[in-house]
C-alpha atoms as a PDB file:
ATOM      1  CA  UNK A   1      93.581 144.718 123.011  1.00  0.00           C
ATOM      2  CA  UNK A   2      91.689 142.267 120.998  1.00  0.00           C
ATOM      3  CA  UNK A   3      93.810 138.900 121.329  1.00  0.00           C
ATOM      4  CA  UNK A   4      92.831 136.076 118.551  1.00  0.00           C
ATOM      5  CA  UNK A   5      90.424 133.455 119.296  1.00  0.00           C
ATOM      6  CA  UNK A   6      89.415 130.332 117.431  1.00  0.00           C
ATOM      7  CA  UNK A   7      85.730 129.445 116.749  1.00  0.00           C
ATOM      8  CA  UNK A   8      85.250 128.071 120.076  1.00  0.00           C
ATOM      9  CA  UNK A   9      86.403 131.270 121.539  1.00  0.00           C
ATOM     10  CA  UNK A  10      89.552 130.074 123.094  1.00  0.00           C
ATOM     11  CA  UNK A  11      92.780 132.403 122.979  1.00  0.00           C
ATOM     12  CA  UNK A  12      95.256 131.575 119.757  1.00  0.00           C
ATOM     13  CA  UNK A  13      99.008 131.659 120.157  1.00  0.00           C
ATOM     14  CA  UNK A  14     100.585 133.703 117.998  1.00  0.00           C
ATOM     15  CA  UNK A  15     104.147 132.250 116.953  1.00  0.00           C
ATOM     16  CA  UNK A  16     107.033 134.590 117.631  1.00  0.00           C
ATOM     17  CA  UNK A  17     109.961 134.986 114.713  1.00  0.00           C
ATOM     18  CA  UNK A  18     113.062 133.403 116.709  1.00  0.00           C
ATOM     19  CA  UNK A  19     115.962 135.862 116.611  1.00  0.00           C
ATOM     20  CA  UNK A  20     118.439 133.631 116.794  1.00  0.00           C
ATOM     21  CA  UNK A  21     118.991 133.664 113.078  1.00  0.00           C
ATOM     22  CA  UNK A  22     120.518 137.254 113.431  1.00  0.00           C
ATOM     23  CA  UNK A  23     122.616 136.571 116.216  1.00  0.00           C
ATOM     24  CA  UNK A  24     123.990 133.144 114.729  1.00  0.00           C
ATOM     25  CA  UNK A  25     124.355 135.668 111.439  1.00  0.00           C
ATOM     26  CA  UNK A  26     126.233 138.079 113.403  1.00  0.00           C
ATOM     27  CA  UNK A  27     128.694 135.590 115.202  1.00  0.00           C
ATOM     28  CA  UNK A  28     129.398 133.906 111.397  1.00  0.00           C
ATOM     29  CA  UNK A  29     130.041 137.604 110.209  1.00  0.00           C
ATOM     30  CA  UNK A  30     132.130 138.594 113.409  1.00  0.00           C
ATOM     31  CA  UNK A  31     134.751 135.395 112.954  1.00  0.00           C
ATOM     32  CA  UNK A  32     135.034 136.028 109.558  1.00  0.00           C
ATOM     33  CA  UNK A  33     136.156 139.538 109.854  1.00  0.00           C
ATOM     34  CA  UNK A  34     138.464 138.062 112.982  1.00  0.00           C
ATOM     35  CA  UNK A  35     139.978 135.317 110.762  1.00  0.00           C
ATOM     36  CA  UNK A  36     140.665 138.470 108.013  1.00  0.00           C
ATOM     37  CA  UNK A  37     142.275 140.924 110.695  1.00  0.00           C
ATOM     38  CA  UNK A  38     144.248 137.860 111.815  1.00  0.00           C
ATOM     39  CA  UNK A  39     145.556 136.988 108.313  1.00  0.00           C
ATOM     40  CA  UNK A  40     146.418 140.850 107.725  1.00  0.00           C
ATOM     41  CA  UNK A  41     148.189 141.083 110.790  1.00  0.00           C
ATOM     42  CA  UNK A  42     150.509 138.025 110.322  1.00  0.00           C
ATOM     43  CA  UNK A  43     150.373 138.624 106.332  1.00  0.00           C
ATOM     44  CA  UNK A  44     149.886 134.965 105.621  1.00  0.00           C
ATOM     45  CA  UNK A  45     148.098 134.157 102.672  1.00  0.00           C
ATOM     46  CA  UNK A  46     145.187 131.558 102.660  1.00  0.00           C
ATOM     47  CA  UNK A  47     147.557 128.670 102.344  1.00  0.00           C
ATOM     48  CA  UNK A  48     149.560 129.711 105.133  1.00  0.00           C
ATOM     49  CA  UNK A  49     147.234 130.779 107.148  1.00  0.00           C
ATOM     50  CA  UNK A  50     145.863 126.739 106.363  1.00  0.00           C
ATOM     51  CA  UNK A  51     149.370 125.412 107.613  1.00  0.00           C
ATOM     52  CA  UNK A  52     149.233 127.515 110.660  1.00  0.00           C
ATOM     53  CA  UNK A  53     146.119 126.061 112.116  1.00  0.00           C
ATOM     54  CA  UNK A  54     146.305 122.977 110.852  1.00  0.00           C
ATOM     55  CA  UNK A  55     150.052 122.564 112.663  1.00  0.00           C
ATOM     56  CA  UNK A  56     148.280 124.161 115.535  1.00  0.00           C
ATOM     57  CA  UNK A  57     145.124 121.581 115.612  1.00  0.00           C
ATOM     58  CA  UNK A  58     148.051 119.321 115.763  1.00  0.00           C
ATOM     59  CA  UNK A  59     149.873 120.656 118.524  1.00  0.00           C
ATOM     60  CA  UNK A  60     146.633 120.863 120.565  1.00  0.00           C
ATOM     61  CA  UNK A  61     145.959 117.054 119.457  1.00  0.00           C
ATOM     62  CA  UNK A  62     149.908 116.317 120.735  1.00  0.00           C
ATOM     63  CA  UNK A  63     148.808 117.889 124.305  1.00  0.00           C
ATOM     64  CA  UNK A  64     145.563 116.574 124.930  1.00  0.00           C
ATOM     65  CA  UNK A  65     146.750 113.191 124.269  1.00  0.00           C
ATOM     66  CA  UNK A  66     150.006 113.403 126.523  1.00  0.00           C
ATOM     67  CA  UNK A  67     147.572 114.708 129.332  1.00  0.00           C
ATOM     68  CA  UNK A  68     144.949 111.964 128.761  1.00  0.00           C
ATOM     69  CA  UNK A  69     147.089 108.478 127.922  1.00  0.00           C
ATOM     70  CA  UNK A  70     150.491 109.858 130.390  1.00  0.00           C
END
């Protein structure tokens, strides 16, 4: 294989694409369709399904604290 070399004959790196870009893609596309099977199943609209986790952020919030300041 002929590998690249710069004038003074010294091997070049060649840079690699990073994948993560399709896997960070694929989770973002994965949680959507969770968050729409979710919403189907419990036939909430987008405003309820906003009240559910927002009164379930709280309710974690309400445990955390009782275990940290009790």
């Amino acid at each position: 294989m002929n590998y690249p070399v710069d004038k003074k004959g010294r091997y070049v790196r060649i840079p690699i694409p990073l994948k993560r870009r399709t896997i960070s893609i694929n989770l973002i596309e994965k949680h959507k369709s969770f968050i729409a099977w979710y919403q189907r199943k419990l036939g909430l609209s987008n405003y309820g399904l906003l009240w559910l986790i927002f009164c379930k952020g709280m309710l974690v919030a309400f445990v955390v604290e009782r275990l940290i300041l009790h």
